[in-house]
Protein backbone atom coordinates (compact mmCIF):
# COMPACT_ATOMS: atom_id res chain seq x y z
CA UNK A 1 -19.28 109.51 167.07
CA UNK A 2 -22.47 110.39 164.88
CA UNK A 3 -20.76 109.63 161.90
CA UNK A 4 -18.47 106.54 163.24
CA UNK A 5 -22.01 105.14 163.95
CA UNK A 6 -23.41 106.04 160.18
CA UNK A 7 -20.33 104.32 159.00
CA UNK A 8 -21.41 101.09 160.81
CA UNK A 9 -25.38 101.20 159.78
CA UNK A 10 -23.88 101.60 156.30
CA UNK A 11 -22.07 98.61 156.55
CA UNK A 12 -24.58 96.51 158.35
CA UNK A 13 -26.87 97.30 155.64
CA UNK A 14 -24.60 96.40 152.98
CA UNK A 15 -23.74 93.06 154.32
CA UNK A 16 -27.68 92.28 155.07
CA UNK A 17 -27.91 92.89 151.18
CA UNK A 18 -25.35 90.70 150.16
CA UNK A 19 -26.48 88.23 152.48
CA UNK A 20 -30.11 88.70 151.42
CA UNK A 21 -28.90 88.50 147.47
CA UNK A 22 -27.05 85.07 148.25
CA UNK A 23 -29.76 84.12 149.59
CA UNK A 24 -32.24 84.89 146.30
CA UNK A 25 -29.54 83.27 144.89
CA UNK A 26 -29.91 80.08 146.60
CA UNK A 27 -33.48 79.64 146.35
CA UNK A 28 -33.19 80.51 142.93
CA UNK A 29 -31.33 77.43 142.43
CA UNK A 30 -33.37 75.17 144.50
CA UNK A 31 -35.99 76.27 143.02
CA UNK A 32 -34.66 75.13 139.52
CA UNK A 33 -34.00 71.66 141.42
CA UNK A 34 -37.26 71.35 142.81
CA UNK A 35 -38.76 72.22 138.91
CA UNK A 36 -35.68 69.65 137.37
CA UNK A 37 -36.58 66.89 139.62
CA UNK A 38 -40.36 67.37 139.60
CA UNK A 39 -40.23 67.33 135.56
CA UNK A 40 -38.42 63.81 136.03
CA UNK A 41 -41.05 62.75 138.26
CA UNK A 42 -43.55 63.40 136.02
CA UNK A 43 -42.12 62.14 132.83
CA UNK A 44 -41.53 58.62 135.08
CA UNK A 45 -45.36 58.67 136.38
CA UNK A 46 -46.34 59.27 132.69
CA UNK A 47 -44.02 56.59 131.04
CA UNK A 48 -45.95 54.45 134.01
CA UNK A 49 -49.35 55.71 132.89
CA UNK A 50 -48.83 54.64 129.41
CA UNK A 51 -47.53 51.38 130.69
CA UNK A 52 -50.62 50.35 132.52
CA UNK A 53 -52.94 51.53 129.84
CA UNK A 54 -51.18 49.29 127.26
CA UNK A 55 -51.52 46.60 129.95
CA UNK A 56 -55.31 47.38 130.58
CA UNK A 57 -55.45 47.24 126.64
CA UNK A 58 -54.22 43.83 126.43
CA UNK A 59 -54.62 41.65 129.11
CA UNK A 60 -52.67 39.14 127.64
CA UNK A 61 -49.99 40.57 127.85
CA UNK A 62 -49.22 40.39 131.48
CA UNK A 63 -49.49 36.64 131.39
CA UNK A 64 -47.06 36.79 128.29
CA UNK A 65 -44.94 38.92 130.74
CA UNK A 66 -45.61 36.60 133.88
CA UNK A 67 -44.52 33.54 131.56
CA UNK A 68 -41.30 35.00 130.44
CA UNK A 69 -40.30 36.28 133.51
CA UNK A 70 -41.00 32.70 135.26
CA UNK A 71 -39.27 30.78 132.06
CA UNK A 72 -36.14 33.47 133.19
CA UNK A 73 -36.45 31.97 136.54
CA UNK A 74 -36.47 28.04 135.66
CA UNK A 75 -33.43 29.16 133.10
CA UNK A 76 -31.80 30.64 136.18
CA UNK A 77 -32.31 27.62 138.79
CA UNK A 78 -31.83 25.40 135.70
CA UNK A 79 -28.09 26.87 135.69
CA UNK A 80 -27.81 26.92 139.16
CA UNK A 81 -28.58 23.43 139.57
CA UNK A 82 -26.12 22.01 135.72
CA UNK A 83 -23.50 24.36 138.06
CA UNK A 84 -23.86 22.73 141.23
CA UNK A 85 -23.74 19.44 139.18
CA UNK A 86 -20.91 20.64 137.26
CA UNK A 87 -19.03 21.24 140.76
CA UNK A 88 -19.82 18.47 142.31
CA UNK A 89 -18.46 16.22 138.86
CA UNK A 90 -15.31 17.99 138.65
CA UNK A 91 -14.44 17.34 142.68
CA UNK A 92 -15.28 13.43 141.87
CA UNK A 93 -13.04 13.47 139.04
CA UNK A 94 -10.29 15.36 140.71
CA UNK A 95 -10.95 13.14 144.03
CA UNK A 96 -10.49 10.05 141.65
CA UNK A 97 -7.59 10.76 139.70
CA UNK A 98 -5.84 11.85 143.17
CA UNK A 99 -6.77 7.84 144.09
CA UNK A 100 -5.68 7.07 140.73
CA UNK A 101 -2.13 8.33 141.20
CA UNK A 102 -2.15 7.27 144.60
CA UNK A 103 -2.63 4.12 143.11
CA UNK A 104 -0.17 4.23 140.65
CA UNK A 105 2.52 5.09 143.04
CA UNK A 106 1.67 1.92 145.56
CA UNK A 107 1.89 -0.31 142.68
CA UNK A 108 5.37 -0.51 143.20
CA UNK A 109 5.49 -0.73 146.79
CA UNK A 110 6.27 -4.30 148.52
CA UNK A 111 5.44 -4.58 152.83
CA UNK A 112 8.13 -7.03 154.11
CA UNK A 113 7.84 -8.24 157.65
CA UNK A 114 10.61 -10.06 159.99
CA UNK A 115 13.12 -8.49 158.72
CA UNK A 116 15.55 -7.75 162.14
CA UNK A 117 15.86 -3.87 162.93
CA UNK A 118 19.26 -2.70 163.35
CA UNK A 119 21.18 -1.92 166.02
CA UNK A 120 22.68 1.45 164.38
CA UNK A 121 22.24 4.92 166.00
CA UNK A 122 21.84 6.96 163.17
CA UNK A 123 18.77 6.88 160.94
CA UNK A 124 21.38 6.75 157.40
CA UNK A 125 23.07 4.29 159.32
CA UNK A 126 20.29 2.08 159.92
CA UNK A 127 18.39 2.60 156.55
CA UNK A 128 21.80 1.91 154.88
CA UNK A 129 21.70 -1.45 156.62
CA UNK A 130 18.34 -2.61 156.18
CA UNK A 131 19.24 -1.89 152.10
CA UNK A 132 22.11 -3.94 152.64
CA UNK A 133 19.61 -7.09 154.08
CA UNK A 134 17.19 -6.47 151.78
CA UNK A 135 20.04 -6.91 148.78
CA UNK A 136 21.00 -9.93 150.55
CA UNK A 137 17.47 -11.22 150.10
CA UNK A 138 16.88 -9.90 146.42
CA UNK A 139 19.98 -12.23 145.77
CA UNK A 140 18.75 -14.91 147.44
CA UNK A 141 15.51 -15.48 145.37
CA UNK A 142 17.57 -14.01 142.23
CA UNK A 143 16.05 -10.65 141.85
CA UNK A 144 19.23 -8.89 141.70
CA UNK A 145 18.62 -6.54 138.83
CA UNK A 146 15.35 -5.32 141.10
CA UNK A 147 16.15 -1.37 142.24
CA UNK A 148 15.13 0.12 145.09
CA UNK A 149 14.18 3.34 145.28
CA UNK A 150 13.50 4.08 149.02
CA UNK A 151 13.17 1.91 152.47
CA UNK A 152 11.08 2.90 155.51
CA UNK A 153 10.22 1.26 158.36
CA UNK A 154 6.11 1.47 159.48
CA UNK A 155 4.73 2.31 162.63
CA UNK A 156 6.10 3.73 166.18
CA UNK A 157 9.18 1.73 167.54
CA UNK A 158 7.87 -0.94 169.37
CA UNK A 159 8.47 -1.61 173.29
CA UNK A 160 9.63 -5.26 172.83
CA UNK A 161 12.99 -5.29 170.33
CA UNK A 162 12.28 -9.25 168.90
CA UNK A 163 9.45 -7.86 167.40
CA UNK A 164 10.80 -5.68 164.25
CA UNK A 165 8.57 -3.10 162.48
CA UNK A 166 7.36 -4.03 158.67
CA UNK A 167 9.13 -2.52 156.25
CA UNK A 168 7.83 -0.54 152.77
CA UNK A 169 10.27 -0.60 149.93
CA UNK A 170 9.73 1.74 147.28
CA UNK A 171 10.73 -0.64 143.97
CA UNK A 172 12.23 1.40 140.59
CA UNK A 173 9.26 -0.11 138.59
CA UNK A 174 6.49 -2.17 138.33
CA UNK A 175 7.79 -5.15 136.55
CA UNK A 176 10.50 -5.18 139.29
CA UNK A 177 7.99 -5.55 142.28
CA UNK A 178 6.07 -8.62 140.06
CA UNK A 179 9.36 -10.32 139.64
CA UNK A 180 10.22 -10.04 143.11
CA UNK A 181 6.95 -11.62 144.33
CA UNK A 182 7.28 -13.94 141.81
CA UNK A 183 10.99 -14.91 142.47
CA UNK A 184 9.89 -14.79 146.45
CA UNK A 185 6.90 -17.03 146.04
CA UNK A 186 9.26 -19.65 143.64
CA UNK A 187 11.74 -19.75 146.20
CA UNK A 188 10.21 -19.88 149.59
CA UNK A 189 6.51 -21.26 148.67
């Protein structure tokens, strides 16, 4: 039992002294930290030392400094502001050449009202036959080389049926809408 108990004090001992030796170990290298880090320090509060003094040498230079670092700032709100300008330009632009083709694409639009809806069930059906009236007028005022490109009635069937929506046609071309208002005005004004 003596020596079972010898045998365990043995061992105790040996793992206080490997515990105590990673231990030295450890503080050995926080210690080198501690020196590592407190050498940076110092290096930074001299580099700051010298600083100043070259500042308390000249006192002009911290205006010189004060100036440049406020002509940085006007540069920067400067930018800021030819930026904002810059934005706010391009969205006009883009906002007016939208308009522009907006524009360009009415320009051959015509609005004829009083023209009778049709009876038909079927939307082809009844598109098919207001082309066929509108033809019928083109003829009439002798615009018959005018194309269409698309017919659509405006605005939410009405409740009374002797009342017929306007119509926009969608004319092939400019010069085709001008000689149909021309031809239209000629012949029934």
């Amino acid at each position: 039992m003596q020596k079972n108990t010898c045998g365990i004090e043995h061992q105790l001992v040996e793992n206080f002294q490997k515990i105590e030796h990673q231990l030295r170990d450890r503080i050995s290298a926080i210690e080198q930290l501690i020196k590592t880090k407190v050498g940076s320090a110092l290096q930074h509060w001299q580099m700051i030392e010298d600083r100043l003094r070259k500042l308390e040498e000249r006192p002009d230079a911290i205006e010189e400094s004060q100036e440049r670092i406020e002509f940085k700032v006007d540069q920067l709100k400067f930018n800021d502001s030819v930026v904002t300008v810059q934005g706010a330009l391009e969205g006009a632009l883009q906002q007016d050449k939208a308009e522009e083709i907006e524009m360009e694409h009415r320009k051959q639009n015509v609005i004829v009202h009083g023209v009778r809806k049709s009876n038909e069930d079927s939307p082809e059906q009844r598109i098919e036959e207001d082309t066929i009236v509108l033809a019928a007028m083109f003829h009439e005022i002798g615009a018959d080389d005018v194309k269409l490109k698309s017919v659509v009635r405006l605005g939410k069937r009405p409740d009374d049926p002797a009342r017929p929506r306007p119509m926009k046609i969608v004319l092939d071309s400019v010069e085709g809408k001008v000689k149909l208002l021309r031809n239209a005005k000629k012949t029934c004004g």
